[in-house]
PDB file of N, CA and C in Angstrom:
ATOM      1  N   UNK A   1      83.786 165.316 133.998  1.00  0.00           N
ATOM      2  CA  UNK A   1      83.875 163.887 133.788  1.00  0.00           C
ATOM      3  C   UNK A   1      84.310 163.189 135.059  1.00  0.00           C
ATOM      4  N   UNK A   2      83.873 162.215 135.319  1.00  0.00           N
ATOM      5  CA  UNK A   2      83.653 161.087 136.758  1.00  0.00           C
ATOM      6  C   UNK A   2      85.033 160.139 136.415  1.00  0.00           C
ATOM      7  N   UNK A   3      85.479 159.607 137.526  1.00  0.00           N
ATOM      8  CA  UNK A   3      85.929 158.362 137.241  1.00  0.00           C
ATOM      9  C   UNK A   3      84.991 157.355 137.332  1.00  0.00           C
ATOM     10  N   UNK A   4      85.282 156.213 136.693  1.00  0.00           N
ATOM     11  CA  UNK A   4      84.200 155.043 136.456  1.00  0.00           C
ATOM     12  C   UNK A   4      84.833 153.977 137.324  1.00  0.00           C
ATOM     13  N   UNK A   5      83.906 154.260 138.365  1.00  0.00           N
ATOM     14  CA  UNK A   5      84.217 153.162 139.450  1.00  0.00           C
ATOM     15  C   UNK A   5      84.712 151.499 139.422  1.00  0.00           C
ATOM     16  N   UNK A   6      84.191 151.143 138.146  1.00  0.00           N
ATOM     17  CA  UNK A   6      84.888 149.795 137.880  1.00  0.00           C
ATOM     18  C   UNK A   6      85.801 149.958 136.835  1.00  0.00           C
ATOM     19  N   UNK A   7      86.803 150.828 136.474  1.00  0.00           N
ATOM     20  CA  UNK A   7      88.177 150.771 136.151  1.00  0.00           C
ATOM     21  C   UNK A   7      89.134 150.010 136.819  1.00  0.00           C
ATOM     22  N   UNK A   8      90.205 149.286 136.692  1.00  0.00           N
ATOM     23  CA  UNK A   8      91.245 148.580 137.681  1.00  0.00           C
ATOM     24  C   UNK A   8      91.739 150.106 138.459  1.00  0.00           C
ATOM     25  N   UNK A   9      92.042 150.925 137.587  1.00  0.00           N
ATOM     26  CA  UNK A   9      92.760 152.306 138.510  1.00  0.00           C
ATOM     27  C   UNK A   9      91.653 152.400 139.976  1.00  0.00           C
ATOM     28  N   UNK A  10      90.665 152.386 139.592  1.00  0.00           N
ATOM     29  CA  UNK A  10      89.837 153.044 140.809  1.00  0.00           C
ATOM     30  C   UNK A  10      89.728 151.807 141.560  1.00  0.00           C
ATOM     31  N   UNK A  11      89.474 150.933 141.233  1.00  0.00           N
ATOM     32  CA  UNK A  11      89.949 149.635 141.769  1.00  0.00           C
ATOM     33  C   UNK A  11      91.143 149.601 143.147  1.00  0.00           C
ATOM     34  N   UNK A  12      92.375 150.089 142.687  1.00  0.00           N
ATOM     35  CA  UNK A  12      93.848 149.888 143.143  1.00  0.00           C
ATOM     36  C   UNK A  12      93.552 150.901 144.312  1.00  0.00           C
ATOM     37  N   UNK A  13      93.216 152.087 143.866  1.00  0.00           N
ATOM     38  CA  UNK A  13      92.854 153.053 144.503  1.00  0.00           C
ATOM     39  C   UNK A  13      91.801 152.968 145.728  1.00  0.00           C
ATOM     40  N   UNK A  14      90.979 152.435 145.523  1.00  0.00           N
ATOM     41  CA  UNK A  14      89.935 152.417 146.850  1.00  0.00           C
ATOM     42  C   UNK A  14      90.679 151.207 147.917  1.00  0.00           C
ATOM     43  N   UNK A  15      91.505 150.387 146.749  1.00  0.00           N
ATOM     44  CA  UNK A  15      91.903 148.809 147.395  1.00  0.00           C
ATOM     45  C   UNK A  15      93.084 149.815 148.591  1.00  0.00           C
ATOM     46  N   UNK A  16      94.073 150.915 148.585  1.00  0.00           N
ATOM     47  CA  UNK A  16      94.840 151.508 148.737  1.00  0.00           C
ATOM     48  C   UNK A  16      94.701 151.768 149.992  1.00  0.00           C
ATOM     49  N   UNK A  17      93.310 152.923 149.574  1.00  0.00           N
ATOM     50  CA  UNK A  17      93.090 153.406 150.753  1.00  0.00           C
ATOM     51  C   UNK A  17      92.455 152.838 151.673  1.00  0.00           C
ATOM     52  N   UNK A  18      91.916 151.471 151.299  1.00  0.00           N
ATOM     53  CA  UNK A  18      91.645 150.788 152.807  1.00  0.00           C
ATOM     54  C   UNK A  18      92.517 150.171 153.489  1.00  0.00           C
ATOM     55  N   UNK A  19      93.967 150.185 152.787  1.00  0.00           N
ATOM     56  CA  UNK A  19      95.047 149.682 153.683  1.00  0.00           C
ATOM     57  C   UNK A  19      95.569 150.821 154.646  1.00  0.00           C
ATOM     58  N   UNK A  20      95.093 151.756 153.994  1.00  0.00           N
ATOM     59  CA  UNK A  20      95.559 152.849 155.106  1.00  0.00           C
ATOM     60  C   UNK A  20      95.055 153.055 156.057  1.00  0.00           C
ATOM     61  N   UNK A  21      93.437 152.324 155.929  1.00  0.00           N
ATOM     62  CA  UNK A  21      92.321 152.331 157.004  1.00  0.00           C
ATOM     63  C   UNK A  21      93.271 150.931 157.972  1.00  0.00           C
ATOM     64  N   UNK A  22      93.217 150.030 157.270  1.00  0.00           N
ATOM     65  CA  UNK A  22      93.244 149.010 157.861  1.00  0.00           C
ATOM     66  C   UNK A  22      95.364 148.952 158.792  1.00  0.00           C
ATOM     67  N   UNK A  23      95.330 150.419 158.451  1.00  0.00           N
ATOM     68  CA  UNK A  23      97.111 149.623 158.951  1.00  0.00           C
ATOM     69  C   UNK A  23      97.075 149.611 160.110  1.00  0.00           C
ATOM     70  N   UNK A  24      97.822 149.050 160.686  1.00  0.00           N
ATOM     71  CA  UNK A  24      98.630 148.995 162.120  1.00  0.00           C
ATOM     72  C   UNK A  24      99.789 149.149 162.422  1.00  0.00           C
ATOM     73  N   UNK A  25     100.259 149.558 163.080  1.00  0.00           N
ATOM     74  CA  UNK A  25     102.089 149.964 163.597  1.00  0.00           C
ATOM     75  C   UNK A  25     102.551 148.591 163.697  1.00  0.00           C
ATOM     76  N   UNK A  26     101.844 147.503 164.360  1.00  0.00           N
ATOM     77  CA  UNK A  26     102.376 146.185 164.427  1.00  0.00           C
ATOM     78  C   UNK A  26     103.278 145.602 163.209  1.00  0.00           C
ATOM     79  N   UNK A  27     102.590 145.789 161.749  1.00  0.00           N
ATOM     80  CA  UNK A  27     102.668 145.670 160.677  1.00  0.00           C
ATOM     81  C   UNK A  27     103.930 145.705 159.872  1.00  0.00           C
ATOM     82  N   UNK A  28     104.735 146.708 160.717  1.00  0.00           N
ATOM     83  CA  UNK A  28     105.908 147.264 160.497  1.00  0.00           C
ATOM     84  C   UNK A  28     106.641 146.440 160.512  1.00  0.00           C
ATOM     85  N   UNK A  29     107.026 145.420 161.159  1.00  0.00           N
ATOM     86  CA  UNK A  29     107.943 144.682 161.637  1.00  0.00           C
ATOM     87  C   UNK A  29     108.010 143.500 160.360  1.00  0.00           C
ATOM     88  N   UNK A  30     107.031 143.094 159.514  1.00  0.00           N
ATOM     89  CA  UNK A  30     107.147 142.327 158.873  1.00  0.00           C
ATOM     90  C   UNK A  30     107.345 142.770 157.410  1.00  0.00           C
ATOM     91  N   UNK A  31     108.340 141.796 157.074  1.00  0.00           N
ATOM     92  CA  UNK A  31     109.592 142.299 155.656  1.00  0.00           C
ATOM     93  C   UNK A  31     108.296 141.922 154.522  1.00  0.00           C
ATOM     94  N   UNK A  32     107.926 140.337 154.469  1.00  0.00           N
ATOM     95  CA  UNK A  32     107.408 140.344 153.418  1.00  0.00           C
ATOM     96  C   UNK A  32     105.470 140.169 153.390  1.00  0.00           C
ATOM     97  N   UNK A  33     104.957 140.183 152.336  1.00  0.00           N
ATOM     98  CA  UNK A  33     103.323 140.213 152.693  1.00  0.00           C
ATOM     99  C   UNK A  33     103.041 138.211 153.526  1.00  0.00           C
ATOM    100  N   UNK A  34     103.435 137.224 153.139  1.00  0.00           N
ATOM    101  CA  UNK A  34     103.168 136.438 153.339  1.00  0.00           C
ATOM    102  C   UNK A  34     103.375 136.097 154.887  1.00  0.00           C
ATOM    103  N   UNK A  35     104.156 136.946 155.607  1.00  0.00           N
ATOM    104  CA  UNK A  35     104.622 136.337 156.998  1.00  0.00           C
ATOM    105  C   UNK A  35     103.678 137.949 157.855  1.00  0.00           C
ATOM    106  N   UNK A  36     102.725 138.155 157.385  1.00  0.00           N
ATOM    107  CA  UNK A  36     101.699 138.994 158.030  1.00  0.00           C
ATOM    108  C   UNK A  36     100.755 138.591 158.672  1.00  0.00           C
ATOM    109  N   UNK A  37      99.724 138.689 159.987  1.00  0.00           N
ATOM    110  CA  UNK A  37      99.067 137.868 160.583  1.00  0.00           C
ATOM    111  C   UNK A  37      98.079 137.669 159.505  1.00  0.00           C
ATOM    112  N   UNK A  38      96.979 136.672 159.615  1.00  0.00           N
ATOM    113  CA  UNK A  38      95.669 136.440 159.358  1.00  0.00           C
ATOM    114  C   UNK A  38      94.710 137.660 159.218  1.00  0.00           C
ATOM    115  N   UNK A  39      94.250 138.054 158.443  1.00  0.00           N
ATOM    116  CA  UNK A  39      93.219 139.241 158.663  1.00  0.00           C
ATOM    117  C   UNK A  39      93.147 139.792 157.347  1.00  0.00           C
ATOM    118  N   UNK A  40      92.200 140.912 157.763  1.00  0.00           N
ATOM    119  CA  UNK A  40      91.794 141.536 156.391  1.00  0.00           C
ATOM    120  C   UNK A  40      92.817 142.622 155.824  1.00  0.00           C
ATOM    121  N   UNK A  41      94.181 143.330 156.333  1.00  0.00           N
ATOM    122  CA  UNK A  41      95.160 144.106 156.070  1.00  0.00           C
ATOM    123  C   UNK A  41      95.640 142.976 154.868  1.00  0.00           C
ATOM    124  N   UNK A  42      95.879 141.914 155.601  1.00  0.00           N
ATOM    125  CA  UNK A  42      97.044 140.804 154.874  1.00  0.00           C
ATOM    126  C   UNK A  42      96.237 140.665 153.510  1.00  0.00           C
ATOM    127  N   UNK A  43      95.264 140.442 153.384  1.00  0.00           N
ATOM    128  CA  UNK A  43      94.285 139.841 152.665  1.00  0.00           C
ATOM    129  C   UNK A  43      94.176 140.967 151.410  1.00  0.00           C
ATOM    130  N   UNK A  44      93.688 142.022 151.628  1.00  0.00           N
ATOM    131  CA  UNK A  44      93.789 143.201 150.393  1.00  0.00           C
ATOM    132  C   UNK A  44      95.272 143.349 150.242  1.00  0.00           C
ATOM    133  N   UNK A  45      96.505 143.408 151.209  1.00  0.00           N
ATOM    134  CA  UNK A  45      97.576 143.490 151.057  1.00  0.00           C
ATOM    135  C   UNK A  45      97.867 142.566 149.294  1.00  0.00           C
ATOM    136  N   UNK A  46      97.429 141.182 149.478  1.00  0.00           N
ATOM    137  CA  UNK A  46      97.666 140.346 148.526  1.00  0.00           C
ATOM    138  C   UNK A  46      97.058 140.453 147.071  1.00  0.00           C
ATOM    139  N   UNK A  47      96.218 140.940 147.384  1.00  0.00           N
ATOM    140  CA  UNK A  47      94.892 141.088 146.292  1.00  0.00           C
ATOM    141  C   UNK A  47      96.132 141.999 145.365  1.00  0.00           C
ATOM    142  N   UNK A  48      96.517 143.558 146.174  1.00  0.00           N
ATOM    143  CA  UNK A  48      97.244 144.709 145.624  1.00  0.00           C
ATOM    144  C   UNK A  48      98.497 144.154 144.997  1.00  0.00           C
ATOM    145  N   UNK A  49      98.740 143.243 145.875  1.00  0.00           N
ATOM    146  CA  UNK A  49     100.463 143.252 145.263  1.00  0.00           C
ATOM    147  C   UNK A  49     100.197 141.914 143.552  1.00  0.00           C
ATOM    148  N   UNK A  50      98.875 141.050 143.669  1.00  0.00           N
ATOM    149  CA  UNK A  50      98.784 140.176 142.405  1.00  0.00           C
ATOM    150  C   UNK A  50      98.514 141.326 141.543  1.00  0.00           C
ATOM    151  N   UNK A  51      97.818 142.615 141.976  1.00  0.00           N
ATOM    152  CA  UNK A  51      97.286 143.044 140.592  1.00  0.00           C
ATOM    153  C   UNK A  51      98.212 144.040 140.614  1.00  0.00           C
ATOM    154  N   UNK A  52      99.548 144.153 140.808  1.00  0.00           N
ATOM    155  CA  UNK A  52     100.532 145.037 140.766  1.00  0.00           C
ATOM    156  C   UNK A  52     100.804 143.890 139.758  1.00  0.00           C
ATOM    157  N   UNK A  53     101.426 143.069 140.214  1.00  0.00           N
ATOM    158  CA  UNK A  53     102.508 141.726 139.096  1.00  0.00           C
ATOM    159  C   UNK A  53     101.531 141.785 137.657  1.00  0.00           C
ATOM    160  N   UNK A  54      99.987 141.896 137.815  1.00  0.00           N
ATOM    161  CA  UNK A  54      99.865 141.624 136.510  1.00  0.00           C
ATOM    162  C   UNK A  54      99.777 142.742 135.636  1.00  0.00           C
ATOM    163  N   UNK A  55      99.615 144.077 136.276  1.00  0.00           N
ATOM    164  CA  UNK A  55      99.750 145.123 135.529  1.00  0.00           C
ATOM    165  C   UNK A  55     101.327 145.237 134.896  1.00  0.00           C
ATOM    166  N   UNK A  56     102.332 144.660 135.793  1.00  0.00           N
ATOM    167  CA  UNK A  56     103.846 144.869 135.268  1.00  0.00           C
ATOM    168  C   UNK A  56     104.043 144.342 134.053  1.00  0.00           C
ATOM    169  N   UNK A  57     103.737 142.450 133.879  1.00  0.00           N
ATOM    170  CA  UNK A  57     103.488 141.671 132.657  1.00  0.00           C
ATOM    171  C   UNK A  57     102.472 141.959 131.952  1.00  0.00           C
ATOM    172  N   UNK A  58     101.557 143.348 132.013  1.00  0.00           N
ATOM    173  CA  UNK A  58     100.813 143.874 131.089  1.00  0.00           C
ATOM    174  C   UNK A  58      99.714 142.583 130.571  1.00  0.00           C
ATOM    175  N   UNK A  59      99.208 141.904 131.526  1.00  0.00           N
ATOM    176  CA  UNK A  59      97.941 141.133 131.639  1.00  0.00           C
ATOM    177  C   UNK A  59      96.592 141.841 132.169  1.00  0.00           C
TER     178      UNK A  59
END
């Protein structure tokens, strides 16, 4: 049996590992997601952390 690519899990998961593609050492330095430069790290960064909050409130 496959995972089904449009699940939210596989979702979170591919969203994951392109932050790992996308990191930088620069990155480090900043505490929260909003004070991160412009770009596509910051950008899935945000995506991950809304669909973290709504999985918590079970939306």
């Amino acid at each position: 049996m496959g995972t089904d690519p449009n699940t939210p899990n596989t979702l979170v998961l591919n969203l994951n590992e392109l932050l790992r593609t996308l990191w930088k050492p620069a990155y480090k330095r900043y505490k929260y997601v909003h004070s991160l430069p412009t770009g596509p790290y910051k950008s899935v960064q945000m995506v991950v952390t809304n669909l973290e909050e709504l999985c918590e409130r079970g939306e």
